[in-house]
C-alpha atoms as a PDB file:
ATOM      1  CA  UNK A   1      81.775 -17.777-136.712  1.00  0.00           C
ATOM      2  CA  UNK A   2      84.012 -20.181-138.942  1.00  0.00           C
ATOM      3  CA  UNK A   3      87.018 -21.341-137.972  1.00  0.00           C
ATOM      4  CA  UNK A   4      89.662 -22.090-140.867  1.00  0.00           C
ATOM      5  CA  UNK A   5      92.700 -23.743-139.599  1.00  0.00           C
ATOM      6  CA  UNK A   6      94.945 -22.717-142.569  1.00  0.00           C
ATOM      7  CA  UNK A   7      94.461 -19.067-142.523  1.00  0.00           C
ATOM      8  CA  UNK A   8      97.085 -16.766-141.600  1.00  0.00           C
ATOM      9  CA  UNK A   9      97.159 -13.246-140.481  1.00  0.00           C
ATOM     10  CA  UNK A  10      99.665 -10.691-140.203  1.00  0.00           C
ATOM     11  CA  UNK A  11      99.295  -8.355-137.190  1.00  0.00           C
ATOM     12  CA  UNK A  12     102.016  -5.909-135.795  1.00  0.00           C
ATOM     13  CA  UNK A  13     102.543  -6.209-132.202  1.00  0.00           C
ATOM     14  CA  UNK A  14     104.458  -3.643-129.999  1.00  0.00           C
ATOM     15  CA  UNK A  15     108.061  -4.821-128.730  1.00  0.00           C
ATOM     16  CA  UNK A  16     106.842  -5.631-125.552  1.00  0.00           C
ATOM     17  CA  UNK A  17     103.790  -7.344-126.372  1.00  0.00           C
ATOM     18  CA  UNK A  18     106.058  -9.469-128.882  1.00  0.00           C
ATOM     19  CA  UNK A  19     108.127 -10.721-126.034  1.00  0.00           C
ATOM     20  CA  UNK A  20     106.185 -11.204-123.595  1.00  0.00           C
ATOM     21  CA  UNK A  21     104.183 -13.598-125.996  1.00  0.00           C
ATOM     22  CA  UNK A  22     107.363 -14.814-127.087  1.00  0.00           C
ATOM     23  CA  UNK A  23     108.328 -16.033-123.908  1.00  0.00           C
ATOM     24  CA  UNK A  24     105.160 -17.446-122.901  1.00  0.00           C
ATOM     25  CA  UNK A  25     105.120 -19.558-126.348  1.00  0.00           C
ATOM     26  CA  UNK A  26     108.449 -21.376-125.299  1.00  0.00           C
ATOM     27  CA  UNK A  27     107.854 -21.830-121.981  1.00  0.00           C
ATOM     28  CA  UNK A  28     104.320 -23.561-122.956  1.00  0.00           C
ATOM     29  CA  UNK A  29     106.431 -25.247-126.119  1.00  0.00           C
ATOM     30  CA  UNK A  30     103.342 -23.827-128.202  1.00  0.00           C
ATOM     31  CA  UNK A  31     103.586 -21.225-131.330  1.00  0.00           C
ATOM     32  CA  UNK A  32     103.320 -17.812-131.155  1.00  0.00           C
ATOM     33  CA  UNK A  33      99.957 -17.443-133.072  1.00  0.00           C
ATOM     34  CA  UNK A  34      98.596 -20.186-130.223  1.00  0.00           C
ATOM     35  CA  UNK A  35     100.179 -18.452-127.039  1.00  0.00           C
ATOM     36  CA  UNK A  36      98.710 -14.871-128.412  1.00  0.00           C
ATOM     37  CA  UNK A  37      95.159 -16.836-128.817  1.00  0.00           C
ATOM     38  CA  UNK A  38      95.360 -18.383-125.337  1.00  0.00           C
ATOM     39  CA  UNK A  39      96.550 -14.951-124.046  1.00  0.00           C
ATOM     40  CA  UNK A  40      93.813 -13.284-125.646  1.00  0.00           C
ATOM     41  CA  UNK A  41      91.538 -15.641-124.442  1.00  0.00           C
ATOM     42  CA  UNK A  42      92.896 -15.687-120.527  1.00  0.00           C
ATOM     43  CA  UNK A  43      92.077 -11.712-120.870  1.00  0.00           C
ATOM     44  CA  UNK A  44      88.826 -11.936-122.304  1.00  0.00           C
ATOM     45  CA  UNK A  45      87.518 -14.443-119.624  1.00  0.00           C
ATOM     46  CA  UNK A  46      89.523 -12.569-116.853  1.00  0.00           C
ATOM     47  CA  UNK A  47      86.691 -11.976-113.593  1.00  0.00           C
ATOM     48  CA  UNK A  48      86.281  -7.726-114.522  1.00  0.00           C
ATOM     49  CA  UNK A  49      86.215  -5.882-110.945  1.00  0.00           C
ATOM     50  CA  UNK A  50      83.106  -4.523-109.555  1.00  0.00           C
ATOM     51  CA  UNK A  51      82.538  -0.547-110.150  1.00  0.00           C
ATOM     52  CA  UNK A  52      83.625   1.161-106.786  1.00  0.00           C
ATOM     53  CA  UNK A  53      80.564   3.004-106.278  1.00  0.00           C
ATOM     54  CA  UNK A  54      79.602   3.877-102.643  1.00  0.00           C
ATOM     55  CA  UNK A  55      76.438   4.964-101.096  1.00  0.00           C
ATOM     56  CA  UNK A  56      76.718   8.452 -99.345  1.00  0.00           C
ATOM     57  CA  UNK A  57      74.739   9.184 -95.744  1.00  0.00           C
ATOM     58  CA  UNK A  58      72.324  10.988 -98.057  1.00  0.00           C
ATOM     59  CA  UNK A  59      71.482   7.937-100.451  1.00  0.00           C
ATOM     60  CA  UNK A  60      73.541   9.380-103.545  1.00  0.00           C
ATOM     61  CA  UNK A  61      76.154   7.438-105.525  1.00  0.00           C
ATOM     62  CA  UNK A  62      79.367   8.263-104.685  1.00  0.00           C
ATOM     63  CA  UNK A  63      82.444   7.179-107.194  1.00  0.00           C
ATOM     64  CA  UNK A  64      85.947   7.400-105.999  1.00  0.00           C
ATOM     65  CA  UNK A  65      88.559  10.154-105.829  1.00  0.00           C
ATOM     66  CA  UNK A  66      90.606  10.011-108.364  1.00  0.00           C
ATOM     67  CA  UNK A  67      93.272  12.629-106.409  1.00  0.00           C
ATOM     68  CA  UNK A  68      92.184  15.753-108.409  1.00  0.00           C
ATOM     69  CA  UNK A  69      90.188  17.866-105.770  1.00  0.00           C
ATOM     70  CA  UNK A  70      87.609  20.113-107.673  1.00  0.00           C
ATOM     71  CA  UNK A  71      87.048  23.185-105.621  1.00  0.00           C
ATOM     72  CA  UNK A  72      84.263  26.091-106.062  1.00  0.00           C
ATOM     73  CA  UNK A  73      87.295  28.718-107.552  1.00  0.00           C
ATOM     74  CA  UNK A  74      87.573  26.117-110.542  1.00  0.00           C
ATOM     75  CA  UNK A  75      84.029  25.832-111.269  1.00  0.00           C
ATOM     76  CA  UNK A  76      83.922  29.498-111.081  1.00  0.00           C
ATOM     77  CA  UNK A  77      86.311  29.985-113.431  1.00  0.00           C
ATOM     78  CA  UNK A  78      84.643  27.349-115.408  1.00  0.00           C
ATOM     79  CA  UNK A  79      81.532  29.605-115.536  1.00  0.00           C
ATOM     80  CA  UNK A  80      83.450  32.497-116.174  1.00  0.00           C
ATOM     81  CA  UNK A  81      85.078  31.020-119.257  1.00  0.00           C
ATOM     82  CA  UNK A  82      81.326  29.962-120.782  1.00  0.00           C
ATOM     83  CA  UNK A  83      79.759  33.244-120.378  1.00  0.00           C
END
């Protein structure tokens, strides 16, 4: 990768994003274009959380409820609509 220090790039951020990095720019007393590098750099070396897969009685992965219950009606309307 090369690195040119003079090179400029427009991007279009939304409102938010804009001042949020805004704010962190001052309150560092850095640019903009240097607080949205160190931001984007914070977030790309940010720890990533381990997958929250359990291990049922019967050995099988398990992933977590996501609060929509799946019951045998919906499957077997499911079916229903495929055949």
């Amino acid at each position: 990768m090369v690195h040119n220090p003079c090179m400029r790039t427009t991007i279009t951020l939304d409102d938010d994003a804009y001042d949020f990095a805004s704010i962190y720019a001052r309150a560092k007393n850095i640019t903009l274009g240097a607080a949205i590098s160190k931001l984007i750099r914070m977030a790309e070396s940010a720890p990533q959380p381990a997958p929250d897969i359990r291990q049922s009685a019967n050995g099988l992965a398990c992933f977590p409820p996501t609060g929509i219950v799946l019951t045998s009606q919906m499957v077997k309307e499911a079916e229903c609509e495929f055949e």
